[in-house]
ModelCIF file with pLDDT and N, C-alpha, C, O atoms, coordinates in Angstrom:
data_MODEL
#
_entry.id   MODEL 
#
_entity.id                         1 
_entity.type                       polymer 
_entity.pdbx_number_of_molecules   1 
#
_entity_poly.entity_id                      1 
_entity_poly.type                           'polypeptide(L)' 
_entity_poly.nstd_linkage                   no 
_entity_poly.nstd_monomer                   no 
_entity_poly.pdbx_seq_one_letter_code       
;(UNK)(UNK)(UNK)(UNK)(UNK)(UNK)(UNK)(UNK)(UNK)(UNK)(UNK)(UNK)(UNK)(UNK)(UNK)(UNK)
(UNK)(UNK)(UNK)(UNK)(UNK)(UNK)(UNK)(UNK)(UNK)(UNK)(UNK)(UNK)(UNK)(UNK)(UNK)(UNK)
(UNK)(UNK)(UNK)(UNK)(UNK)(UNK)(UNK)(UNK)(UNK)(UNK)(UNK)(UNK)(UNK)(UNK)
;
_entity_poly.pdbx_seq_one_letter_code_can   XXXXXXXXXXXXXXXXXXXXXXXXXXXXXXXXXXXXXXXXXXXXXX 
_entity_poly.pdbx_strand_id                 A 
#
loop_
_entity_poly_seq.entity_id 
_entity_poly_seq.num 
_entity_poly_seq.mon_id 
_entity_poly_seq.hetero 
1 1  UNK n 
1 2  UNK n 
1 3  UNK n 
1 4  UNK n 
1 5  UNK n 
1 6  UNK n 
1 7  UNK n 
1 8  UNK n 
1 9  UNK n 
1 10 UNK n 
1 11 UNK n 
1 12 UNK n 
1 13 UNK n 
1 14 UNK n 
1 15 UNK n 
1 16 UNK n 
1 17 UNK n 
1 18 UNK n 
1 19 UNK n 
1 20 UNK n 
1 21 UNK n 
1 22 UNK n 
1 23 UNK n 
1 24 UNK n 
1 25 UNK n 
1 26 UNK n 
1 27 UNK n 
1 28 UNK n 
1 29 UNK n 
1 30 UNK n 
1 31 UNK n 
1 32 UNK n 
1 33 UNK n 
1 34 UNK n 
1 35 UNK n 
1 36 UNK n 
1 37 UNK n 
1 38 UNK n 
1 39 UNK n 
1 40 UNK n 
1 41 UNK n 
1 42 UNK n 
1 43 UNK n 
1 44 UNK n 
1 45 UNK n 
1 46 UNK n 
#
_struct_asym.id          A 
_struct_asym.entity_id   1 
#
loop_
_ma_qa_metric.id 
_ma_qa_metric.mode 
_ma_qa_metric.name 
_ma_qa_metric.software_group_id 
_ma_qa_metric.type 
1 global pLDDT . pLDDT 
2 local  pLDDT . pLDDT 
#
_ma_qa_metric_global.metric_id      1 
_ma_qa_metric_global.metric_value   94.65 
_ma_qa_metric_global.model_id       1 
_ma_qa_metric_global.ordinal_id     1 
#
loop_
_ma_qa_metric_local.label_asym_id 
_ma_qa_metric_local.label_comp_id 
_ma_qa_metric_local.label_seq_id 
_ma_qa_metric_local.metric_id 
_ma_qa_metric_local.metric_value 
_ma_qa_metric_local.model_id 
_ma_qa_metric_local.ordinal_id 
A UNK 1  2 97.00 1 1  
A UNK 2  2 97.00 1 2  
A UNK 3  2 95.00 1 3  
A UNK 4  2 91.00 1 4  
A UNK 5  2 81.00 1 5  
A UNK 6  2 78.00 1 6  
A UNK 7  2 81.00 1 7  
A UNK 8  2 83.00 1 8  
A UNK 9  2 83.00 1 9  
A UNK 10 2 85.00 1 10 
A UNK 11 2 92.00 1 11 
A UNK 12 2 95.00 1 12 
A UNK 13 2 96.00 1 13 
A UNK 14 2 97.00 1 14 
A UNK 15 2 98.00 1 15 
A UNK 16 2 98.00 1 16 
A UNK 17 2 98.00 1 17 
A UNK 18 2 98.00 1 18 
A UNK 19 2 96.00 1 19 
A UNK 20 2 92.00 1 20 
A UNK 21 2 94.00 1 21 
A UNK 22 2 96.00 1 22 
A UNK 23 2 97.00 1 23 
A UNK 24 2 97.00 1 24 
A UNK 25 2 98.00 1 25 
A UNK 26 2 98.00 1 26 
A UNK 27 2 98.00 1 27 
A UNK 28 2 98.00 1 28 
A UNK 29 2 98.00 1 29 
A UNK 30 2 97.00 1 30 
A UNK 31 2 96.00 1 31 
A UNK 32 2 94.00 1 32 
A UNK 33 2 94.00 1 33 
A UNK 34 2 95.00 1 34 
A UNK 35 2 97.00 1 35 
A UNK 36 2 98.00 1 36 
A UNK 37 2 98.00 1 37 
A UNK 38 2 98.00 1 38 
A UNK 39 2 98.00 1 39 
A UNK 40 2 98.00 1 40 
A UNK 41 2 97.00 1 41 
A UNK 42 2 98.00 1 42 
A UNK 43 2 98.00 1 43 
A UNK 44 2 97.00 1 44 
A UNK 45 2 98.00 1 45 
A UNK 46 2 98.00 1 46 
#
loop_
_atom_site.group_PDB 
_atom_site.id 
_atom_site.type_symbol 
_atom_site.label_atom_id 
_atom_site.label_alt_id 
_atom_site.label_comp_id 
_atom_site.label_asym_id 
_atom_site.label_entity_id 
_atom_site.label_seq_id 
_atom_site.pdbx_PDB_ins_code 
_atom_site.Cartn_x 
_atom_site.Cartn_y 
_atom_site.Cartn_z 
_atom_site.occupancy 
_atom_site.B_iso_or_equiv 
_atom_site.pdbx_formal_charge 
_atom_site.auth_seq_id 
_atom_site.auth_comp_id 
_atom_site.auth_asym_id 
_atom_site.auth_atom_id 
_atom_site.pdbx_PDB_model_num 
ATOM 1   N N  . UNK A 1 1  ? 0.866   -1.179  0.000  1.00 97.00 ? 1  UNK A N  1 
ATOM 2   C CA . UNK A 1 1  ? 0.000   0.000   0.000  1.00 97.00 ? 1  UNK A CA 1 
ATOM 3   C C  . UNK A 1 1  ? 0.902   1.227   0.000  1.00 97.00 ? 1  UNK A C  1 
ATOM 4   O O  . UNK A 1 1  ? 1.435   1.575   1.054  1.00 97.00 ? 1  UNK A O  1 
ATOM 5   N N  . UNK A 1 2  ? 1.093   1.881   -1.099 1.00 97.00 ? 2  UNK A N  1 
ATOM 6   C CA . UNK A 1 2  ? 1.503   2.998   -1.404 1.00 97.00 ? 2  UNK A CA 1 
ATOM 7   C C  . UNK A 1 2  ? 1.073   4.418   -0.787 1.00 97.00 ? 2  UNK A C  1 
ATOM 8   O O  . UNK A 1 2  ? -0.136  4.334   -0.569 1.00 97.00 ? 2  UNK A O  1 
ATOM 9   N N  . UNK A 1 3  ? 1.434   5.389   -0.501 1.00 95.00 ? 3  UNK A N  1 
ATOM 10  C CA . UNK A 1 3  ? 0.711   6.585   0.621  1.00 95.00 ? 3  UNK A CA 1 
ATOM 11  C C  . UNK A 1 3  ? 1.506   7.686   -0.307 1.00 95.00 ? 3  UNK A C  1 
ATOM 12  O O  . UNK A 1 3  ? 2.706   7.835   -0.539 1.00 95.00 ? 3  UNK A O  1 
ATOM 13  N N  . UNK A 1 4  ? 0.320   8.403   -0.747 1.00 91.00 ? 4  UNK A N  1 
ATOM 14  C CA . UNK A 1 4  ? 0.477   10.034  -1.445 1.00 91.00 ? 4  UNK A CA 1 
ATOM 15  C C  . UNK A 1 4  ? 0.088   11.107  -0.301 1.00 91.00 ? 4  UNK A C  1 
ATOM 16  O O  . UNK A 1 4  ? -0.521  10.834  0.734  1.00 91.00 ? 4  UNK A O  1 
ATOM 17  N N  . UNK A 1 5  ? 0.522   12.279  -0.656 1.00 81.00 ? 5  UNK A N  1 
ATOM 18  C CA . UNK A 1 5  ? -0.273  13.217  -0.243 1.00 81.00 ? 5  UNK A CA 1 
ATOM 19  C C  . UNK A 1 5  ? -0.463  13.157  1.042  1.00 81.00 ? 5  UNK A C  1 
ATOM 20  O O  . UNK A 1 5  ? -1.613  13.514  1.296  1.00 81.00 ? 5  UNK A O  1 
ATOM 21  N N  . UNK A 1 6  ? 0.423   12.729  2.440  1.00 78.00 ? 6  UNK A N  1 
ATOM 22  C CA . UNK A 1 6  ? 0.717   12.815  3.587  1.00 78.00 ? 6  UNK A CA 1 
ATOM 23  C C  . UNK A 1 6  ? 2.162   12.559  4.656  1.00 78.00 ? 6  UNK A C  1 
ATOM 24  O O  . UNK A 1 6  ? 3.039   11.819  4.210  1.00 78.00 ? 6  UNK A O  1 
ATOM 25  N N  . UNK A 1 7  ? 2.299   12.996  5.622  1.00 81.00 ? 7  UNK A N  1 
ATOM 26  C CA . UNK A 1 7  ? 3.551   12.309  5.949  1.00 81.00 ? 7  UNK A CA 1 
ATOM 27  C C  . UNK A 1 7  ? 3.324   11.407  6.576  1.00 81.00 ? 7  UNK A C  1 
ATOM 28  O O  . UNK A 1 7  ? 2.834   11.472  7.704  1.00 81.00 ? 7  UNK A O  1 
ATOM 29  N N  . UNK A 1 8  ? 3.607   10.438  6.026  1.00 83.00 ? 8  UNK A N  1 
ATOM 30  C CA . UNK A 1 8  ? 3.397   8.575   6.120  1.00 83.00 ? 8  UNK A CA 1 
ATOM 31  C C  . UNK A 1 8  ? 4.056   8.503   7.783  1.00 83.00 ? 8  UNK A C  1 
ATOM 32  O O  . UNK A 1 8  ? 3.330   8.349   8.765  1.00 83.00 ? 8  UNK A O  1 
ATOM 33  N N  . UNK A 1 9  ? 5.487   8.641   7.850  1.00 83.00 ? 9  UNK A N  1 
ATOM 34  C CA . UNK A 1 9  ? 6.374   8.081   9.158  1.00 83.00 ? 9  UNK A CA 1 
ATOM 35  C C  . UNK A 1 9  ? 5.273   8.436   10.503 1.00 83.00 ? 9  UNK A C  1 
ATOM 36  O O  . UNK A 1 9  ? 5.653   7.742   11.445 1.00 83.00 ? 9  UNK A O  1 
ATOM 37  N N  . UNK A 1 10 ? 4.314   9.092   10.823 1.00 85.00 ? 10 UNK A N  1 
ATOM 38  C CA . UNK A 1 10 ? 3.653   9.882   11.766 1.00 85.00 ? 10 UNK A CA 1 
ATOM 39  C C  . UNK A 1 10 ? 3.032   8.676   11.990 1.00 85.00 ? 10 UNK A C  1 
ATOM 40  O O  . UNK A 1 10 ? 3.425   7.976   12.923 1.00 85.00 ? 10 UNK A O  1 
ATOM 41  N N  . UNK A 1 11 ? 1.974   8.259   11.168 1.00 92.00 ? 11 UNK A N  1 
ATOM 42  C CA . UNK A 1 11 ? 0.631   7.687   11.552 1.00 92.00 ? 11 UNK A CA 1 
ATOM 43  C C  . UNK A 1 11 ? 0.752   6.138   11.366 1.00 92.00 ? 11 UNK A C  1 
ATOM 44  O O  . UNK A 1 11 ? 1.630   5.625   10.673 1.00 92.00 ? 11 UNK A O  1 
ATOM 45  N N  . UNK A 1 12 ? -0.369  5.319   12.162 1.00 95.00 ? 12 UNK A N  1 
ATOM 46  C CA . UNK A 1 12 ? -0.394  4.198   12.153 1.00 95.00 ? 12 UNK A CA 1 
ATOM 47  C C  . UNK A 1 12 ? -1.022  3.455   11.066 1.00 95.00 ? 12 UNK A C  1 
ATOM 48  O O  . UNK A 1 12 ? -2.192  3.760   10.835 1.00 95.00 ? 12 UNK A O  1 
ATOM 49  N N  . UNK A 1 13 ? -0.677  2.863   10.600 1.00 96.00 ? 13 UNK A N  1 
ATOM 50  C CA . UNK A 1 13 ? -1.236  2.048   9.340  1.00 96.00 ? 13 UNK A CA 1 
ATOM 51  C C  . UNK A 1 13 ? -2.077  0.460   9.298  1.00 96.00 ? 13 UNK A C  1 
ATOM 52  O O  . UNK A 1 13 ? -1.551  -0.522  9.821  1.00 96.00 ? 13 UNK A O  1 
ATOM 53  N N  . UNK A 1 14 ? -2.709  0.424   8.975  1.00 97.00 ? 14 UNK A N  1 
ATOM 54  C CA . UNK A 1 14 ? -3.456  -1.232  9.169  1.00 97.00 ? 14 UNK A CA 1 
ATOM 55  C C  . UNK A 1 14 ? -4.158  -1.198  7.865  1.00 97.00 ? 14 UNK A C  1 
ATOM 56  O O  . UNK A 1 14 ? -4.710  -0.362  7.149  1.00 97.00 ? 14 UNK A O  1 
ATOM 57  N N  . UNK A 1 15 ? -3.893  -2.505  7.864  1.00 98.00 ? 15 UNK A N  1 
ATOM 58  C CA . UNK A 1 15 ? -4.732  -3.543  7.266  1.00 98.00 ? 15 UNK A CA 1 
ATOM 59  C C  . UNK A 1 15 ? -6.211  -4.020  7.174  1.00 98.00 ? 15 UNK A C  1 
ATOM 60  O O  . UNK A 1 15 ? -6.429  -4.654  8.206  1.00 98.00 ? 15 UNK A O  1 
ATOM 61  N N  . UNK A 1 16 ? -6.929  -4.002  6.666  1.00 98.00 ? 16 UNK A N  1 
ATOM 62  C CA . UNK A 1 16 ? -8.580  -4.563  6.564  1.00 98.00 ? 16 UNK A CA 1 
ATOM 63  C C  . UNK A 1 16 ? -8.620  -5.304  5.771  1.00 98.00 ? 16 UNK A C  1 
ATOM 64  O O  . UNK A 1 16 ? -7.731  -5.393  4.923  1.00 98.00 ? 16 UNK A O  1 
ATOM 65  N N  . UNK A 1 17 ? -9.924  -6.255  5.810  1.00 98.00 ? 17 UNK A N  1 
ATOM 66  C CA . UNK A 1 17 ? -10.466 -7.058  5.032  1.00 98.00 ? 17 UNK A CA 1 
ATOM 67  C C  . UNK A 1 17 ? -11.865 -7.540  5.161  1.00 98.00 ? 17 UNK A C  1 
ATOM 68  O O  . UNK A 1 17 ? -12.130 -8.008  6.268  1.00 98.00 ? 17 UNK A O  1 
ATOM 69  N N  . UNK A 1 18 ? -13.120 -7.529  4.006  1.00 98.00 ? 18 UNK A N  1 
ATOM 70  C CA . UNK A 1 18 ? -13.891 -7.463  4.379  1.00 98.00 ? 18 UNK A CA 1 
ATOM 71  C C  . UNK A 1 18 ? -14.449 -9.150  3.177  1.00 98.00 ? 18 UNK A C  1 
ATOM 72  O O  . UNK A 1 18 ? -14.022 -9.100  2.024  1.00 98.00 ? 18 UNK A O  1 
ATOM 73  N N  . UNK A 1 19 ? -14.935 -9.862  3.395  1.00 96.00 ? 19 UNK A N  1 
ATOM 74  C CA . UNK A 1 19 ? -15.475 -10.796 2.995  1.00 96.00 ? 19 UNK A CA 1 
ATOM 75  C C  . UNK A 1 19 ? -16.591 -10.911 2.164  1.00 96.00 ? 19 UNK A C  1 
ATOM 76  O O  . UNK A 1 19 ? -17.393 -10.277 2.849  1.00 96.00 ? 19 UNK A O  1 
ATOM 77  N N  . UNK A 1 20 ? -17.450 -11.397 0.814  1.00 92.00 ? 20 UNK A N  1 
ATOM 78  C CA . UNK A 1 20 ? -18.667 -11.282 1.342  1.00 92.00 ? 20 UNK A CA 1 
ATOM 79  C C  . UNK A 1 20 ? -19.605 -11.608 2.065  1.00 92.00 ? 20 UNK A C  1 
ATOM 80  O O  . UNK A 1 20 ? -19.812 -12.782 2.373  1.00 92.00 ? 20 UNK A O  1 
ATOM 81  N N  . UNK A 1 21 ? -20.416 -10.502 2.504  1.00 94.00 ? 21 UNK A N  1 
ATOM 82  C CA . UNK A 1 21 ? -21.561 -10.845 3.224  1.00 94.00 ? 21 UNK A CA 1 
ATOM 83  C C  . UNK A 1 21 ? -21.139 -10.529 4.736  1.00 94.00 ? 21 UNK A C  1 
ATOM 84  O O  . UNK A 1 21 ? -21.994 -10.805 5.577  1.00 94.00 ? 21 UNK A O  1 
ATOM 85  N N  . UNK A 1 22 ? -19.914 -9.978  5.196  1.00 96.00 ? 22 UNK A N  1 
ATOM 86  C CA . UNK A 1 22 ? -19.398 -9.574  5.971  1.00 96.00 ? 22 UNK A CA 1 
ATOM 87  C C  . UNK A 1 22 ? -18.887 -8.154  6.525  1.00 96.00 ? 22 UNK A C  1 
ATOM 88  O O  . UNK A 1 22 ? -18.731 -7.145  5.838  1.00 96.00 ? 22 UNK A O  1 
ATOM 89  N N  . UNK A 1 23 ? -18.696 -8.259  7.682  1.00 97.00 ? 23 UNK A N  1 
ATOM 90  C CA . UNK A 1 23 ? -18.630 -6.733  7.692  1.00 97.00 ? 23 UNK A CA 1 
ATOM 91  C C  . UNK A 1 23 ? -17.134 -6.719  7.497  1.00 97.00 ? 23 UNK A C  1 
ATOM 92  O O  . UNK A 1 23 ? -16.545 -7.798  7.555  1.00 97.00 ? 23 UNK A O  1 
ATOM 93  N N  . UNK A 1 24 ? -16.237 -5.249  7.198  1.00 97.00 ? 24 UNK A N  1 
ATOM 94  C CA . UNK A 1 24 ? -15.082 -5.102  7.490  1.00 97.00 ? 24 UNK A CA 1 
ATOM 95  C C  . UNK A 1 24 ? -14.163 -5.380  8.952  1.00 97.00 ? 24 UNK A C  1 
ATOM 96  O O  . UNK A 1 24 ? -14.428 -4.856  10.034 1.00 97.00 ? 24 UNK A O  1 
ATOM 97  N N  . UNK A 1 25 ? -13.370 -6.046  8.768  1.00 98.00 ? 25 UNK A N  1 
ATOM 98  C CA . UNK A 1 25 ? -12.766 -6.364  10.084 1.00 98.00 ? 25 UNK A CA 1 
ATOM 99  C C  . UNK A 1 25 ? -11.348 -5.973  9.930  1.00 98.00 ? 25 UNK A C  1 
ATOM 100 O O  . UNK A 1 25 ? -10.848 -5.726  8.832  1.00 98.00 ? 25 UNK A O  1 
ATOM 101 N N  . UNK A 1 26 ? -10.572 -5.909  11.301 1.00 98.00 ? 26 UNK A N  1 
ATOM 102 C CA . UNK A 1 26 ? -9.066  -5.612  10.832 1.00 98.00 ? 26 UNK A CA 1 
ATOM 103 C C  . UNK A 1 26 ? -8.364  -6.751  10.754 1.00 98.00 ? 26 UNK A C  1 
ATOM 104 O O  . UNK A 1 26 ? -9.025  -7.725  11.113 1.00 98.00 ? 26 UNK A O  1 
ATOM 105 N N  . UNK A 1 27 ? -7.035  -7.038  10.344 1.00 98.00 ? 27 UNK A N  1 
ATOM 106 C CA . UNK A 1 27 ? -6.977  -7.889  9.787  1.00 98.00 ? 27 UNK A CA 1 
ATOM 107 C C  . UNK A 1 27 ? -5.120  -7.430  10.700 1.00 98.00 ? 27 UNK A C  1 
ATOM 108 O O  . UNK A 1 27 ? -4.616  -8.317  11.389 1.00 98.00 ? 27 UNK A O  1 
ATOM 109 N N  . UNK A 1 28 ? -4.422  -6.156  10.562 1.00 98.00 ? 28 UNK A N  1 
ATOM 110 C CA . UNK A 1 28 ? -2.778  -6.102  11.250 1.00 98.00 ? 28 UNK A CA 1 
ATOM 111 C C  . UNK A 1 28 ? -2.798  -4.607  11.429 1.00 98.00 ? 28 UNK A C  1 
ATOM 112 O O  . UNK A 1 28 ? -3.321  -3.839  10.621 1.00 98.00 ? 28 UNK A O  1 
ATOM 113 N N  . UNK A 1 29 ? -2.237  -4.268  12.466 1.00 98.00 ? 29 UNK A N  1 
ATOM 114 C CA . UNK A 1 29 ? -2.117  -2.685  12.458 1.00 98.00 ? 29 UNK A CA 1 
ATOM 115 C C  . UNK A 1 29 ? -0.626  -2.439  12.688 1.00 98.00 ? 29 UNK A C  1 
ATOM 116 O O  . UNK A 1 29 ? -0.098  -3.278  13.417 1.00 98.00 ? 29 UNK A O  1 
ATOM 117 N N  . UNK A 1 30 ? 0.333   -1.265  12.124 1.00 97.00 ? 30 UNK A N  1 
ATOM 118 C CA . UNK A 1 30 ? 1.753   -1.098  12.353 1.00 97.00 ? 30 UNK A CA 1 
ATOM 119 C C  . UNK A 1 30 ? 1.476   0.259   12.765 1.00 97.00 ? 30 UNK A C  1 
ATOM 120 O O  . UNK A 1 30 ? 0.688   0.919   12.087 1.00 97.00 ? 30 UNK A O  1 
ATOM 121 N N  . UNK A 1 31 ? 2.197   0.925   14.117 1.00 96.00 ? 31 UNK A N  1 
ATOM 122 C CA . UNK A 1 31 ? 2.082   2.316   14.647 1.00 96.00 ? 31 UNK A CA 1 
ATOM 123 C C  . UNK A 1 31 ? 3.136   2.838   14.022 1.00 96.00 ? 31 UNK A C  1 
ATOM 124 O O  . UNK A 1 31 ? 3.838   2.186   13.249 1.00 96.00 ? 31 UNK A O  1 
ATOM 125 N N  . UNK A 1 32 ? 3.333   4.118   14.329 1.00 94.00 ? 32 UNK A N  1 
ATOM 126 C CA . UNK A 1 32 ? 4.880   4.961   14.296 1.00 94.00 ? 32 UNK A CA 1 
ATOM 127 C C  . UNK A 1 32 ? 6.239   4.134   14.653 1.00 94.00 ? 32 UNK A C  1 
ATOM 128 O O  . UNK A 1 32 ? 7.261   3.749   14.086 1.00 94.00 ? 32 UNK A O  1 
ATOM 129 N N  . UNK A 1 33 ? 5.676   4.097   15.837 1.00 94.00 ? 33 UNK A N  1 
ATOM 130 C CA . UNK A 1 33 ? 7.052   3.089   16.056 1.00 94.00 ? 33 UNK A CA 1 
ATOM 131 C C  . UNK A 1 33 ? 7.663   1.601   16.123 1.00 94.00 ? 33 UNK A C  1 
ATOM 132 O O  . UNK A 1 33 ? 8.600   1.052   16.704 1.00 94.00 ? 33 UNK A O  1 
ATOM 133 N N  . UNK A 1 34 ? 6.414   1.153   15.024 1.00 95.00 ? 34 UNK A N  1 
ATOM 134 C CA . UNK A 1 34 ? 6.570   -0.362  14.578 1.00 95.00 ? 34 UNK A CA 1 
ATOM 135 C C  . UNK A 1 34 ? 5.984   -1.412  15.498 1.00 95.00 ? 34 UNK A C  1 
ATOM 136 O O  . UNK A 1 34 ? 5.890   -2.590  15.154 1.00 95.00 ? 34 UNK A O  1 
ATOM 137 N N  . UNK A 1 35 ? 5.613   -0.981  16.611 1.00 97.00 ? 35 UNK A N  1 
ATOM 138 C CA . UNK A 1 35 ? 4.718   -2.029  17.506 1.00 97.00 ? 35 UNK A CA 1 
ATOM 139 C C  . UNK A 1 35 ? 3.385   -2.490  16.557 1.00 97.00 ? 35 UNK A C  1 
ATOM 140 O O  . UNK A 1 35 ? 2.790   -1.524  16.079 1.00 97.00 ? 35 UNK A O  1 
ATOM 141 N N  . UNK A 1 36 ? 3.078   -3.227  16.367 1.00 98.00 ? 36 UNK A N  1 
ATOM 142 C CA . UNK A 1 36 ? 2.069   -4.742  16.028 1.00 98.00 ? 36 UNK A CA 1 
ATOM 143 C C  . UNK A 1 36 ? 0.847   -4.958  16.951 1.00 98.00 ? 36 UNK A C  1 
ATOM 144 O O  . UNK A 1 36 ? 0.613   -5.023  18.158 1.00 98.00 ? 36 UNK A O  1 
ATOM 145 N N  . UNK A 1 37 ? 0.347   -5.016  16.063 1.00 98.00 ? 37 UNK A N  1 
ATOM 146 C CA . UNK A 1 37 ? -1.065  -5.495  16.745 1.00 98.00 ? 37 UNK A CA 1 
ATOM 147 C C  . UNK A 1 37 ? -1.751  -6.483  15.392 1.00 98.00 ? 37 UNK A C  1 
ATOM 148 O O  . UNK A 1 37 ? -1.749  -6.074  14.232 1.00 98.00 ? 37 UNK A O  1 
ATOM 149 N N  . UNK A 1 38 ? -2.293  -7.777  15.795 1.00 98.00 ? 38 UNK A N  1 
ATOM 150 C CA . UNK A 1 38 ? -2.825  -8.917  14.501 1.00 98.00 ? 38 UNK A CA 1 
ATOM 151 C C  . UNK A 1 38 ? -4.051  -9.331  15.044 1.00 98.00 ? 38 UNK A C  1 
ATOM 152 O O  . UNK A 1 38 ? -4.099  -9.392  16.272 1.00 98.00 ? 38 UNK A O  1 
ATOM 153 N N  . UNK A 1 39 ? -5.201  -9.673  14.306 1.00 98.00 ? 39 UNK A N  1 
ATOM 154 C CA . UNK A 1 39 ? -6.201  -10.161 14.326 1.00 98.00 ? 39 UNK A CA 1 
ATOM 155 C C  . UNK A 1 39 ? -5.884  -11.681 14.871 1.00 98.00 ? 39 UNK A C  1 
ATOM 156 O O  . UNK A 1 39 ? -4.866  -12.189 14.402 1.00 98.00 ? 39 UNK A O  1 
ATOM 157 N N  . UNK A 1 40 ? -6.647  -12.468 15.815 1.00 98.00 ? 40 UNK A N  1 
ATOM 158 C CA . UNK A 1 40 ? -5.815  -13.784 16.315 1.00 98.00 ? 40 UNK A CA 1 
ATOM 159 C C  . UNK A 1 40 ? -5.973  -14.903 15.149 1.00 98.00 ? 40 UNK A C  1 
ATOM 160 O O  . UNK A 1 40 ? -5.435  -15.997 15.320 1.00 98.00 ? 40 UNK A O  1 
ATOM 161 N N  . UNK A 1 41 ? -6.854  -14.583 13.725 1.00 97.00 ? 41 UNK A N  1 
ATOM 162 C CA . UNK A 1 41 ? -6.918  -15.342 13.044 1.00 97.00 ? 41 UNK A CA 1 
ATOM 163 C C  . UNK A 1 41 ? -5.666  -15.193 11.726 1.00 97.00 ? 41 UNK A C  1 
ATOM 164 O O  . UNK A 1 41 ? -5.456  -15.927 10.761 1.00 97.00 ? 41 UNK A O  1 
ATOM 165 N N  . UNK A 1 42 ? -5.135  -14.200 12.077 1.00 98.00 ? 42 UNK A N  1 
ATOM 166 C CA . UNK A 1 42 ? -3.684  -14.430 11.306 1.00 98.00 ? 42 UNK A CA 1 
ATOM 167 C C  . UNK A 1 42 ? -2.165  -14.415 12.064 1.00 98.00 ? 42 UNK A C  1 
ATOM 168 O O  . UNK A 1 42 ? -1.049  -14.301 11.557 1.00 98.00 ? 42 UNK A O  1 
ATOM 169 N N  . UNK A 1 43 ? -2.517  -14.554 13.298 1.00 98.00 ? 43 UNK A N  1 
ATOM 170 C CA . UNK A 1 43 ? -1.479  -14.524 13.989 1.00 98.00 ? 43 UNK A CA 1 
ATOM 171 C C  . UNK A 1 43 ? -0.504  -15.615 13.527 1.00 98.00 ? 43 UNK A C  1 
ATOM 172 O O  . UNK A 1 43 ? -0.765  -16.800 13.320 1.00 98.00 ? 43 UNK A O  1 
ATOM 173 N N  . UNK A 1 44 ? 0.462   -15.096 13.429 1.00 97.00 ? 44 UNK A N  1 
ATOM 174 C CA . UNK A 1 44 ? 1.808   -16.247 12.720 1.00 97.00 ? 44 UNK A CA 1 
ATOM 175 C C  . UNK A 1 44 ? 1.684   -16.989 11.424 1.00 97.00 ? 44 UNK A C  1 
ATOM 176 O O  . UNK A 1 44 ? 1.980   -18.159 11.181 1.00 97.00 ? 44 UNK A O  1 
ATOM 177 N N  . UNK A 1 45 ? 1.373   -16.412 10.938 1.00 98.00 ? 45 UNK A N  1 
ATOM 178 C CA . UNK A 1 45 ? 0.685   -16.649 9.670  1.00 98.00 ? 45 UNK A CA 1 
ATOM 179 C C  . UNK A 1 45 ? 1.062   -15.534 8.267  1.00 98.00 ? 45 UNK A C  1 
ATOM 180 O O  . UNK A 1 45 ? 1.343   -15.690 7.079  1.00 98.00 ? 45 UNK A O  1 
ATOM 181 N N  . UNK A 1 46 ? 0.832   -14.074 9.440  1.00 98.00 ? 46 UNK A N  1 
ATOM 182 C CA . UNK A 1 46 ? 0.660   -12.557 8.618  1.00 98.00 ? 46 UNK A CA 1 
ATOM 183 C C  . UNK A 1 46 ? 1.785   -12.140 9.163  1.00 98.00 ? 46 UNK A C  1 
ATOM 184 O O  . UNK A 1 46 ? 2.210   -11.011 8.915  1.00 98.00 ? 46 UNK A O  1 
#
């Protein structure tokens, strides 16, 4: 995922994914300073 038109290094970035017939869920989030957060259904996996 490519990022225009902001300063990227600041903000936290994640991942979604939405299925059909489903709602959007998150799926991995990366902060500023690289701490992790994963959905437990891709844990070690993603």
């Amino acid at each position: 995922c490519v990022v225009s038109g902001s300063i990227f290094s600041i903000y936290a970035m994640g991942w979604y994914r939405q299925a059909p017939g489903k709602e959007r869920e998150l799926v991995a989030v990366i902060n500023s300073d690289r701490s992790t957060r994963y959905a437990d259904s891709v844990k070690g996996r993603f």
